[in-house]
C-alpha atoms as a PDB file:
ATOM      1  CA  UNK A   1       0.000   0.000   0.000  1.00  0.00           C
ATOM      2  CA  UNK A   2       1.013   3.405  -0.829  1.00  0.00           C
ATOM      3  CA  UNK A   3       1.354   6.009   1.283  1.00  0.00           C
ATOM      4  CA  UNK A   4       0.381   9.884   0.617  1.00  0.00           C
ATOM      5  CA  UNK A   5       2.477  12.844   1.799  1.00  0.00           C
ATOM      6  CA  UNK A   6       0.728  12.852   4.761  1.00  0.00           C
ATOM      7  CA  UNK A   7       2.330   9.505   5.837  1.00  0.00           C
ATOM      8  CA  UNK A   8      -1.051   8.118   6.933  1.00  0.00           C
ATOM      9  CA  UNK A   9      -2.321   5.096   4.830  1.00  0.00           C
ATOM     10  CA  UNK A  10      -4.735   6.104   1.967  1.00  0.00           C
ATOM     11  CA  UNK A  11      -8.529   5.509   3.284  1.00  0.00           C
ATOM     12  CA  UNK A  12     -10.498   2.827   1.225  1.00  0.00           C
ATOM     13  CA  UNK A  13     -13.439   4.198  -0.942  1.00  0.00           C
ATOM     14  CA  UNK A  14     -16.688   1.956  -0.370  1.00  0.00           C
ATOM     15  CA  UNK A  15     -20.471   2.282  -1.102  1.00  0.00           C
ATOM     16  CA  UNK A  16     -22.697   2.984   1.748  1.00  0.00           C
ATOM     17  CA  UNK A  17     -25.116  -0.307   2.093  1.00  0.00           C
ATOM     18  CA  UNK A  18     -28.535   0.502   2.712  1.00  0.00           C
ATOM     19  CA  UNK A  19     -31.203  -2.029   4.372  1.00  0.00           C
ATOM     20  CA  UNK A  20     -34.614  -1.983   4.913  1.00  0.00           C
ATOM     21  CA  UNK A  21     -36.439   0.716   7.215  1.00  0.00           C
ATOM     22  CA  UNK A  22     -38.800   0.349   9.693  1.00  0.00           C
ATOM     23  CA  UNK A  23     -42.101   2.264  11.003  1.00  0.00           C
ATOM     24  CA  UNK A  24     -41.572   5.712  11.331  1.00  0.00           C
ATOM     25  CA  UNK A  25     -38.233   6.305  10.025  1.00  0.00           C
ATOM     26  CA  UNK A  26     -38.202   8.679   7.517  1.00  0.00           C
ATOM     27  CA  UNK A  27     -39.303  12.195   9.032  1.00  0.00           C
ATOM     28  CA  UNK A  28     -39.921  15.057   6.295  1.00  0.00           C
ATOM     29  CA  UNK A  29     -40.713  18.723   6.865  1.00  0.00           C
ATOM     30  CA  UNK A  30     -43.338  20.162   4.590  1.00  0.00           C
ATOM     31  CA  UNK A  31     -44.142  24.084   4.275  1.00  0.00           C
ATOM     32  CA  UNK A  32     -45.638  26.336   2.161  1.00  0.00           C
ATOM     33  CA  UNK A  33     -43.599  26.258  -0.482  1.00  0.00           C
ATOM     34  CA  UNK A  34     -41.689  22.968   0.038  1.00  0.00           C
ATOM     35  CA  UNK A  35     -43.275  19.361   0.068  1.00  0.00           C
ATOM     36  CA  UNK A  36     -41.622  15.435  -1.007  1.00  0.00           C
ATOM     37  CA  UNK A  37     -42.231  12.814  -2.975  1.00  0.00           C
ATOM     38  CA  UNK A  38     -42.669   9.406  -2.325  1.00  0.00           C
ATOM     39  CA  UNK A  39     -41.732   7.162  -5.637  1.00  0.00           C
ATOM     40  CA  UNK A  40     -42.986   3.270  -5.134  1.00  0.00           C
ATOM     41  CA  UNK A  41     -40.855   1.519  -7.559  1.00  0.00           C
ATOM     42  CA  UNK A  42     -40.640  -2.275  -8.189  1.00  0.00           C
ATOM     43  CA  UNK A  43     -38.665  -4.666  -5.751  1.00  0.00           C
ATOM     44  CA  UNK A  44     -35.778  -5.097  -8.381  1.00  0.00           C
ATOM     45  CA  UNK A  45     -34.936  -1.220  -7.889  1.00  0.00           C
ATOM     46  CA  UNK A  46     -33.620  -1.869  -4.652  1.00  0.00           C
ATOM     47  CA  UNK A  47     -30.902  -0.374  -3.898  1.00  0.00           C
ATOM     48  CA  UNK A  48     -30.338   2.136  -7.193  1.00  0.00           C
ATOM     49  CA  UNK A  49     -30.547   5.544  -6.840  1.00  0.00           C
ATOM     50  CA  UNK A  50     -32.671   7.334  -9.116  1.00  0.00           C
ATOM     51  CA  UNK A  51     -32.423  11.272 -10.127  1.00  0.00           C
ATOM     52  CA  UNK A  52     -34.925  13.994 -10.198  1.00  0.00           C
ATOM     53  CA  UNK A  53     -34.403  17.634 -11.530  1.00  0.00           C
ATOM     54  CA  UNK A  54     -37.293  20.252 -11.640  1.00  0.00           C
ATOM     55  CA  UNK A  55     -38.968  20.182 -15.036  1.00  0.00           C
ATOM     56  CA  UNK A  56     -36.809  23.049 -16.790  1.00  0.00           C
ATOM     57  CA  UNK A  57     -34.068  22.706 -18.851  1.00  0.00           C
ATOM     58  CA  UNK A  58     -30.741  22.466 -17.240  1.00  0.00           C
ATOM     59  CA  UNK A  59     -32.031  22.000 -13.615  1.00  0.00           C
ATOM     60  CA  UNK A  60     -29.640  20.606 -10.932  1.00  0.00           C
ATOM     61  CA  UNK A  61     -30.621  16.572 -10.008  1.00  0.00           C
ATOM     62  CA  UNK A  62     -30.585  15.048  -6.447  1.00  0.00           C
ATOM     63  CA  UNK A  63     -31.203  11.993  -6.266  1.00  0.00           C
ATOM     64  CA  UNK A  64     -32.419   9.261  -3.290  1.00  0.00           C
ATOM     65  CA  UNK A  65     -31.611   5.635  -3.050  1.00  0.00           C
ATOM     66  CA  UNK A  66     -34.926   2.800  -3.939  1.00  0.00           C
ATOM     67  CA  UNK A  67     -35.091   1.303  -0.020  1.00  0.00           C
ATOM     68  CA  UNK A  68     -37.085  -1.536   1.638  1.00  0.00           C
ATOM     69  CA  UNK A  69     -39.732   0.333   3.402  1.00  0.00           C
ATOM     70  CA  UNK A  70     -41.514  -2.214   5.975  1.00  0.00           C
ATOM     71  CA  UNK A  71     -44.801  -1.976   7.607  1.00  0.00           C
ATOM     72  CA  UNK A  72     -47.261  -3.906   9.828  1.00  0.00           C
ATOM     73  CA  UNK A  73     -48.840  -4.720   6.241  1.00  0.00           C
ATOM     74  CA  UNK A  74     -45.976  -5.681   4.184  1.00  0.00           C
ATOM     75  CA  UNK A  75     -43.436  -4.262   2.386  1.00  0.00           C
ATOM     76  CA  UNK A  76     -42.658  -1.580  -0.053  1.00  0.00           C
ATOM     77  CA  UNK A  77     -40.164  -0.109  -2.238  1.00  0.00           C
ATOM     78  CA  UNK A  78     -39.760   3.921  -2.547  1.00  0.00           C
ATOM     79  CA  UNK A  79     -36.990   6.247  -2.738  1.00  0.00           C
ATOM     80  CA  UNK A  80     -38.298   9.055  -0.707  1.00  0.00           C
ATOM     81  CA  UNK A  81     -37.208  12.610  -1.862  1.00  0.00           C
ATOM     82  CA  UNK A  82     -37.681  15.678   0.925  1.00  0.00           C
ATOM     83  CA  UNK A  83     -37.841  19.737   1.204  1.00  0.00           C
ATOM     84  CA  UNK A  84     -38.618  20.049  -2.548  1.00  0.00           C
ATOM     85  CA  UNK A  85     -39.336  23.045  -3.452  1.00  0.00           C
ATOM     86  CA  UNK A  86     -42.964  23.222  -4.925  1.00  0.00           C
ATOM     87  CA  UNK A  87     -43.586  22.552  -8.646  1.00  0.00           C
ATOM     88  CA  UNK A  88     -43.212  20.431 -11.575  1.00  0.00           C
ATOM     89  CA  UNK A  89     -40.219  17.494 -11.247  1.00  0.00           C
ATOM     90  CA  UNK A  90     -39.048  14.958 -13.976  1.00  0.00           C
ATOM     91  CA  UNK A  91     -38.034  11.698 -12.634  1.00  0.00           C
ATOM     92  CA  UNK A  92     -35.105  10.426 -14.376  1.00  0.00           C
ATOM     93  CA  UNK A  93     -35.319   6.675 -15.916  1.00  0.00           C
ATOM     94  CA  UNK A  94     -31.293   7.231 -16.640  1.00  0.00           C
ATOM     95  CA  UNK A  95     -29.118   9.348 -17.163  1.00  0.00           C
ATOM     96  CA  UNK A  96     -30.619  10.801 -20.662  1.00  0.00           C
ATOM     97  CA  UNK A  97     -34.361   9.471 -20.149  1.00  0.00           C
ATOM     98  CA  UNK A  98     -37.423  10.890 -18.209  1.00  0.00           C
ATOM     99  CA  UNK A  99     -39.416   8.234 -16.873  1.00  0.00           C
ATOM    100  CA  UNK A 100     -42.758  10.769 -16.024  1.00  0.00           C
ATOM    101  CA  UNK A 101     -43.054  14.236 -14.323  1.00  0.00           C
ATOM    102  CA  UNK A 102     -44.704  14.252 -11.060  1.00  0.00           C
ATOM    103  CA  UNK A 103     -45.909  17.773  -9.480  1.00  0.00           C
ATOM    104  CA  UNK A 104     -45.093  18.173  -6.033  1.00  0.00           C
ATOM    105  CA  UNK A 105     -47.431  20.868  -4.240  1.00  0.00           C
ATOM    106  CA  UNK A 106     -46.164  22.876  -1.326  1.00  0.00           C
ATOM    107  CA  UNK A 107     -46.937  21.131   2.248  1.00  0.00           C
ATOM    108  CA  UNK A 108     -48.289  18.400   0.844  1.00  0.00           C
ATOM    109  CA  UNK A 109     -46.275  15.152   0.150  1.00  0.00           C
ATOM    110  CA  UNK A 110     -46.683  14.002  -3.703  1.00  0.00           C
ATOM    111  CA  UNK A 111     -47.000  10.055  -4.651  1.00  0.00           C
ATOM    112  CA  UNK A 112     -45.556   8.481  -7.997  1.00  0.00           C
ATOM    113  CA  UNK A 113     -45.060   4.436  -9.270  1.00  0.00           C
ATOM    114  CA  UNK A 114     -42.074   3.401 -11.180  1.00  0.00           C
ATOM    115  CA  UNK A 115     -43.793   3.351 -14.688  1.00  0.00           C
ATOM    116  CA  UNK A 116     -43.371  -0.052 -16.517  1.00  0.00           C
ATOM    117  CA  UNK A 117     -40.275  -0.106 -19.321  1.00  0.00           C
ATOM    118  CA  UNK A 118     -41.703   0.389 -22.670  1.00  0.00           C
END
């Protein structure tokens, strides 16, 4: 192993692993101008993080990792996106594709599926 200048060994990069959440996990602060999103996306999604930009050209993305969500009736997937600002978002299939537009409305918190490939 090489060392840098600072004589300390070079930290290994890794990928955060993220499990399943429980009841009550995620909080999210809604106002009058900012609400979230909730995208449900299939089970196979787990674990891939999915981009979002408001719907304007050149808009910055964020983006929020597809978890397990669990509940006293089952199980979900959903990446969960907070303090949006209010408005019109495109939800990003990849990197050059829109996979639908969902409108997220100030204090309220907006709910989208995964749309089927095709």
């Amino acid at each position: 192993m090489t060392k840098p200048a600072s004589g300390r060994p070079a930290a290994a990069a890794t990928e955060p692993s993220y499990g399943a959440t429980g009841p009550g996990t995620v909080l999210l602060e809604l106002g009058a101008q900012t609400g979230a999103l909730i995208l449900y996306t299939p089970a196979g999604l787990a674990g891939r993080e999915i981009e979002i930009s408001q719907d304007r050209p050149g808009a910055r993305r964020t983006h929020a990792c597809v978890r397990e969500r669990r509940a006293a009736s089952g199980s979900r997937y959903a990446a969960v996106y907070a303090d949006l600002a209010a408005g019109d978002y495109t939800v990003w299939r990849d990197h050059a594709t829109p996979a639908l537009t969902v409108t997220v409305t100030g204090g309220q918190i907006a709910q989208a599926g995964w749309p089927a490939a095709g």
